[in-house]
Every structure is written in structure tokens, then in C-alpha cells.
N, C-alpha and C. Protein backbone atom coordinates (compact mmCIF):
# COMPACT_ATOMS: atom_id res chain seq x y z
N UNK A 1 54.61 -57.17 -11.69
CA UNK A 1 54.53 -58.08 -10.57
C UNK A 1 53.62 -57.53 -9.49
N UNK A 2 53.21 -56.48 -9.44
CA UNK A 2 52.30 -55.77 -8.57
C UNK A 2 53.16 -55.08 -7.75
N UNK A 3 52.51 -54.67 -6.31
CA UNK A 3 53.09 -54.43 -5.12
C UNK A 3 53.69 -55.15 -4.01
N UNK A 4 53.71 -56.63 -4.37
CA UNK A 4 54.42 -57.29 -3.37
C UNK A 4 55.18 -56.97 -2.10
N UNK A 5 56.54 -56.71 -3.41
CA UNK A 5 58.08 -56.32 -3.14
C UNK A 5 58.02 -54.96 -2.27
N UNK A 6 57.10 -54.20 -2.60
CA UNK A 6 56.99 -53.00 -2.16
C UNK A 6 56.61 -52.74 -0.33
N UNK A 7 55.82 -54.32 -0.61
CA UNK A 7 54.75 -54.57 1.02
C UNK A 7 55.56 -54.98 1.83
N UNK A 8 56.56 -55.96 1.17
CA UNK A 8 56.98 -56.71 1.86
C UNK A 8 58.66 -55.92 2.58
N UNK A 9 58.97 -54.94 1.68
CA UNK A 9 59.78 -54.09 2.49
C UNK A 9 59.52 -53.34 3.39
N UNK A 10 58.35 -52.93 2.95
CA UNK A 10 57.58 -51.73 4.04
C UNK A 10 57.28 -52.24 5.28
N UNK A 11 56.77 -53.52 5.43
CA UNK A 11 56.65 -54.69 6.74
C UNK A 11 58.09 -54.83 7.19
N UNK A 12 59.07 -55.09 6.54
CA UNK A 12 60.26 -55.43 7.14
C UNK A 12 61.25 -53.85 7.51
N UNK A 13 60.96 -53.01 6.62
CA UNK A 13 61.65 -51.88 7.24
C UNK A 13 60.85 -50.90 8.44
N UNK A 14 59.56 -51.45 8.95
CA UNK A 14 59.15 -50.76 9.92
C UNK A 14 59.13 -51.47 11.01
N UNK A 15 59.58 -53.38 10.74
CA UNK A 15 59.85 -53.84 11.75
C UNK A 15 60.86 -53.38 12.29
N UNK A 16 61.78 -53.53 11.24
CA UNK A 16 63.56 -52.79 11.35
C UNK A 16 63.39 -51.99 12.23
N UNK A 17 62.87 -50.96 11.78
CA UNK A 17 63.13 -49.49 12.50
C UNK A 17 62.65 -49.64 13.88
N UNK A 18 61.22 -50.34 14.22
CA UNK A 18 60.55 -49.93 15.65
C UNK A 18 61.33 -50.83 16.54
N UNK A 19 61.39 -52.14 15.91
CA UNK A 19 61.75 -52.85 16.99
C UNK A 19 63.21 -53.93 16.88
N UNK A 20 63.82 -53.02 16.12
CA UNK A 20 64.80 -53.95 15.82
C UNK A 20 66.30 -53.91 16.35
N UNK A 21 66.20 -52.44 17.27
CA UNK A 21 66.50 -52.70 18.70
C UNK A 21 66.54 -54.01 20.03
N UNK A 22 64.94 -54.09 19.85
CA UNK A 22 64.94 -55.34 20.40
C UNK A 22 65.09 -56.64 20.48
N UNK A 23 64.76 -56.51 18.74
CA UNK A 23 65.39 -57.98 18.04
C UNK A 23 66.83 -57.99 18.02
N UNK A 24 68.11 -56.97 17.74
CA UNK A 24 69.27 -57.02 18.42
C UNK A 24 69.91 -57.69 19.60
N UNK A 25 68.73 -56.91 20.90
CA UNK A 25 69.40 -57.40 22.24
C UNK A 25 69.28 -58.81 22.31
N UNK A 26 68.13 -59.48 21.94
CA UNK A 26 67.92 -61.03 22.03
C UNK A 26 68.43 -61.73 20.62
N UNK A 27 68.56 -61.24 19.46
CA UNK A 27 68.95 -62.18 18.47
C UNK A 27 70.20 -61.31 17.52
N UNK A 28 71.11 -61.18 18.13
CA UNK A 28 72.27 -60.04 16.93
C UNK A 28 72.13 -60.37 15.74
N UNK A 29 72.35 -60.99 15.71
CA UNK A 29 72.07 -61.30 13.90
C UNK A 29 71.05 -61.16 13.27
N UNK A 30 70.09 -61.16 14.15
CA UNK A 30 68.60 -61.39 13.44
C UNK A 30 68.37 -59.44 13.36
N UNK A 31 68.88 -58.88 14.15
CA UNK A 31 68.15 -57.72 14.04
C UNK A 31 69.65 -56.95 13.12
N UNK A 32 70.11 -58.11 12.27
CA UNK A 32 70.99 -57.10 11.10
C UNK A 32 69.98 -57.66 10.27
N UNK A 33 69.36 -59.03 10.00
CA UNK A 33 68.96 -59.62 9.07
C UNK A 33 67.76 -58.55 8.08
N UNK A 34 66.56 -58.36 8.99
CA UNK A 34 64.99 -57.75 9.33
C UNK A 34 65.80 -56.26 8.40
N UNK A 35 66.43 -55.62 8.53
CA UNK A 35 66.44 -54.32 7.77
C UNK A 35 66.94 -54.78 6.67
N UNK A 36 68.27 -56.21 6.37
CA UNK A 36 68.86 -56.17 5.34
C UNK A 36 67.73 -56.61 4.14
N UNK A 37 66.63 -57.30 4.57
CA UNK A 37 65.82 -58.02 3.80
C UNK A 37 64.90 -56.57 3.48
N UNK A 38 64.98 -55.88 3.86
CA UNK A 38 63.79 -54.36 3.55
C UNK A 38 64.80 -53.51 2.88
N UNK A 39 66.13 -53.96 3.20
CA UNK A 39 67.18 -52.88 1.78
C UNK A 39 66.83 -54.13 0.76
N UNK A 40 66.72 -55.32 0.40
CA UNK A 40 67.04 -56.09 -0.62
C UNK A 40 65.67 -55.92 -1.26
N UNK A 41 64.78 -55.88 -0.84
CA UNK A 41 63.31 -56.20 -1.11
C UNK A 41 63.33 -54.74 -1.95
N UNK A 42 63.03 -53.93 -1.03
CA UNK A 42 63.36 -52.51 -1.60
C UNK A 42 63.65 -52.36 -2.96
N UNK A 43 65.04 -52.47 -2.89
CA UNK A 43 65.90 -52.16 -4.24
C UNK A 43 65.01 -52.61 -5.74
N UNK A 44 64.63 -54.11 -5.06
CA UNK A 44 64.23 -55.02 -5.95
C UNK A 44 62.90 -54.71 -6.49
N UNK A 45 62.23 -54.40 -5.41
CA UNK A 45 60.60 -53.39 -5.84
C UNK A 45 60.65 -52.11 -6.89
N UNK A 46 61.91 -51.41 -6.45
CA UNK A 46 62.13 -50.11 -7.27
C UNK A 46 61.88 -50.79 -8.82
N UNK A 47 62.86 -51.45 -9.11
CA UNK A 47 64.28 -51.97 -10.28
C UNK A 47 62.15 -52.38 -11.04
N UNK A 48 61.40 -53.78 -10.31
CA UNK A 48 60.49 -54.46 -10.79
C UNK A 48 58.89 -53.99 -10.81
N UNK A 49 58.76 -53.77 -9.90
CA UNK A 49 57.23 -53.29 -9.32
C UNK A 49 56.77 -52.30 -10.20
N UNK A 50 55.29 -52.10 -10.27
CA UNK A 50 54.80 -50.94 -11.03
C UNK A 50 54.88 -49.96 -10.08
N UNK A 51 54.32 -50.08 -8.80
CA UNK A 51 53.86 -49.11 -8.21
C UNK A 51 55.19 -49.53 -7.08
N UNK A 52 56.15 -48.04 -6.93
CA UNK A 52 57.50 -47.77 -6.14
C UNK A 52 57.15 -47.06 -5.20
N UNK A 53 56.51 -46.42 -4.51
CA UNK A 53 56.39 -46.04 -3.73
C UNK A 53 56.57 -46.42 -2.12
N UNK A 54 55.99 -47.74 -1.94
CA UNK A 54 56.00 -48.45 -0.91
C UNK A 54 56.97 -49.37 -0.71
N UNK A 55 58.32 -49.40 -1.82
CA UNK A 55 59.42 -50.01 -1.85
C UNK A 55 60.27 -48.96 -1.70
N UNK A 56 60.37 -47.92 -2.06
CA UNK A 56 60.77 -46.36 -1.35
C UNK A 56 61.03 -46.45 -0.28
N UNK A 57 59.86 -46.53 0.41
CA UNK A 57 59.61 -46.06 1.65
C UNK A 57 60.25 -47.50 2.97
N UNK A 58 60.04 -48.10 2.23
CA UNK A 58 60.53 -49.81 2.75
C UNK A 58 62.39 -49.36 2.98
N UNK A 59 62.59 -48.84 1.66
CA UNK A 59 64.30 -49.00 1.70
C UNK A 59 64.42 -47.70 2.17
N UNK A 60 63.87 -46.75 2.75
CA UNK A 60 64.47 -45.92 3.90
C UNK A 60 64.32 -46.29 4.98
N UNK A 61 62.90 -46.77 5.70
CA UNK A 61 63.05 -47.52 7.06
C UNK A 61 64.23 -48.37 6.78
N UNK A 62 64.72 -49.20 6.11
CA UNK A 62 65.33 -50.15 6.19
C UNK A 62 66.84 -49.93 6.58
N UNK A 63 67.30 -48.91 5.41
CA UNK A 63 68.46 -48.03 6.02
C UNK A 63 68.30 -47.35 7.28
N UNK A 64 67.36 -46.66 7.39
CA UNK A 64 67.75 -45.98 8.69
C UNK A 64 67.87 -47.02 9.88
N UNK A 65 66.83 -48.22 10.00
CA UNK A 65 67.23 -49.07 10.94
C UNK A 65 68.16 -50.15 11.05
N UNK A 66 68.94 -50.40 9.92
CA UNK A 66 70.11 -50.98 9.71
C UNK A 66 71.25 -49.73 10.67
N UNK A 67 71.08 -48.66 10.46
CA UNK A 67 72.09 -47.16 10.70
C UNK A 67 71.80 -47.41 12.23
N UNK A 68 70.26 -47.45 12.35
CA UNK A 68 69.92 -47.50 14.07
C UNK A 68 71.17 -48.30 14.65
N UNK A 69 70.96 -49.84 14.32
CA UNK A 69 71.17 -51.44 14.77
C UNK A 69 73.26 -51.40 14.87
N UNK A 70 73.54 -50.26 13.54
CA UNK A 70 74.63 -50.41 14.10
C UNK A 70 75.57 -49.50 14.73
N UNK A 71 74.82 -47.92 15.26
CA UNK A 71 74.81 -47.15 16.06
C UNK A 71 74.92 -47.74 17.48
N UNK A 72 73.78 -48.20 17.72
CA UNK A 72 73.08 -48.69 18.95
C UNK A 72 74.08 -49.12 20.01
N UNK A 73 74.90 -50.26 19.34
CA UNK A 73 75.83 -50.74 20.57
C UNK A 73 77.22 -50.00 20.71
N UNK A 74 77.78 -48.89 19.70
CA UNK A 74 79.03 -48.14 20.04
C UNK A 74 77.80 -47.35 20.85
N UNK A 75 76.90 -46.10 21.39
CA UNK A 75 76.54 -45.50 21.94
C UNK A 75 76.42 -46.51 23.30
N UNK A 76 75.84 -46.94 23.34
CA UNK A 76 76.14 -48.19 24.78
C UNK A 76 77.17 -48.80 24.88
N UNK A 77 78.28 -48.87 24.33
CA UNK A 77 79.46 -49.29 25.10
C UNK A 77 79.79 -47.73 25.54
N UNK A 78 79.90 -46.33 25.02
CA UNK A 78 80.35 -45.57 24.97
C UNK A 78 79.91 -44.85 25.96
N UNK A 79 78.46 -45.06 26.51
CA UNK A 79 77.91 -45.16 28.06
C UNK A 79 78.49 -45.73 29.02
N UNK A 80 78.12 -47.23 28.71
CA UNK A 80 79.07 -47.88 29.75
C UNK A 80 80.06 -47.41 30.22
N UNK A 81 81.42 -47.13 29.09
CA UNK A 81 82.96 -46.91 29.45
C UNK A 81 82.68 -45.72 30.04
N UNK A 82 81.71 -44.68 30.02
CA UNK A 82 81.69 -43.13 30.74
C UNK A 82 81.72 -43.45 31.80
N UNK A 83 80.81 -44.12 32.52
CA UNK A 83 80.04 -43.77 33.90
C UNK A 83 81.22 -44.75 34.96
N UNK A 84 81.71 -43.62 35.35
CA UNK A 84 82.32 -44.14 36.71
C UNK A 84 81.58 -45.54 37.55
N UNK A 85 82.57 -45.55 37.60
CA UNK A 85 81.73 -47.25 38.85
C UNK A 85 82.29 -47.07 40.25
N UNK A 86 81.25 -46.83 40.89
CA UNK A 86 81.29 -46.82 42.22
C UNK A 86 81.80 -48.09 43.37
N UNK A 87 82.63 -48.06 43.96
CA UNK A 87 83.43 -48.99 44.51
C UNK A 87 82.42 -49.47 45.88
């Protein structure tokens, strides 16, 4: 099938990762969606594609920014609840 699968994770797991923080704060769902589609793509590149490399690399951004996305808001509530509030 070529490299498609491979591209098309690698696009979605580096969206994941850079900015999918930001796609979080404005769309929650959307910034679970953007990594889950770079783990699915991924997998699927490995399993089909000739050339794995760039579906590799797709399904680690993808995990790690899925890991980011659901880190992200226990560390900011966990801020929040710290910081004293000044009366």
C-alpha cells in the first residue's frame, strides 16, 4: 500500500504532540481524537505498509501525546487545588 498510513500518522502524531494541548483547551474531545487516529493509523501502517518506519514514529508521537492530553488536566487541577487564594 505504500507509505500512506505511515504519513498520515506521523502528521497526526506530531499534531498530537505539539499542539494538542491546545486542541484540548478549546475542543476536549478533539484533542483525545488527533493522537487516537496516529495510535490507529500507526498500528495499521506497521501490521500493512512496506516501509514502517514513519508509522513507528507516528505511534510514538501519538502515545506520548495521548499520555501528554491526559496528564495535562490532573497537573492543572493539582495546581489549582495548591495555590492558596488570597482573600
Amino acid at each position: 500500500m505504500g507509505k500512506a498510513l505511515g504519513i498520515i500518522s506521523l502528521i497526526f502524531g506530531l499534531i498530537g504532540l505539539l499542539l494538542g494541548w491546545l486542541i484540548w483547551i478549546f475542543f476536549p474531545i478533539l484533542g483525545y481524537i488527533v493522537p487516537g487516529v496516529a495510535i490507529v493509523t500507526g498500528i495499521i501502517g506497521i501490521v500493512v505498509d512496506d516501509s514502517k518506519g514513519m508509522a513507528i514514529a507516528g505511534l510514538i508521537l501519538g502515545a506520548i501525546g495521548l499520555i501528554v492530553i491526559i496528564v495535562l488536566p490532573i497537573i492543572f487541577l493539582l495546581i489549582l487545588f495548591s495555590v492558596p487564594f488570597i482573600y
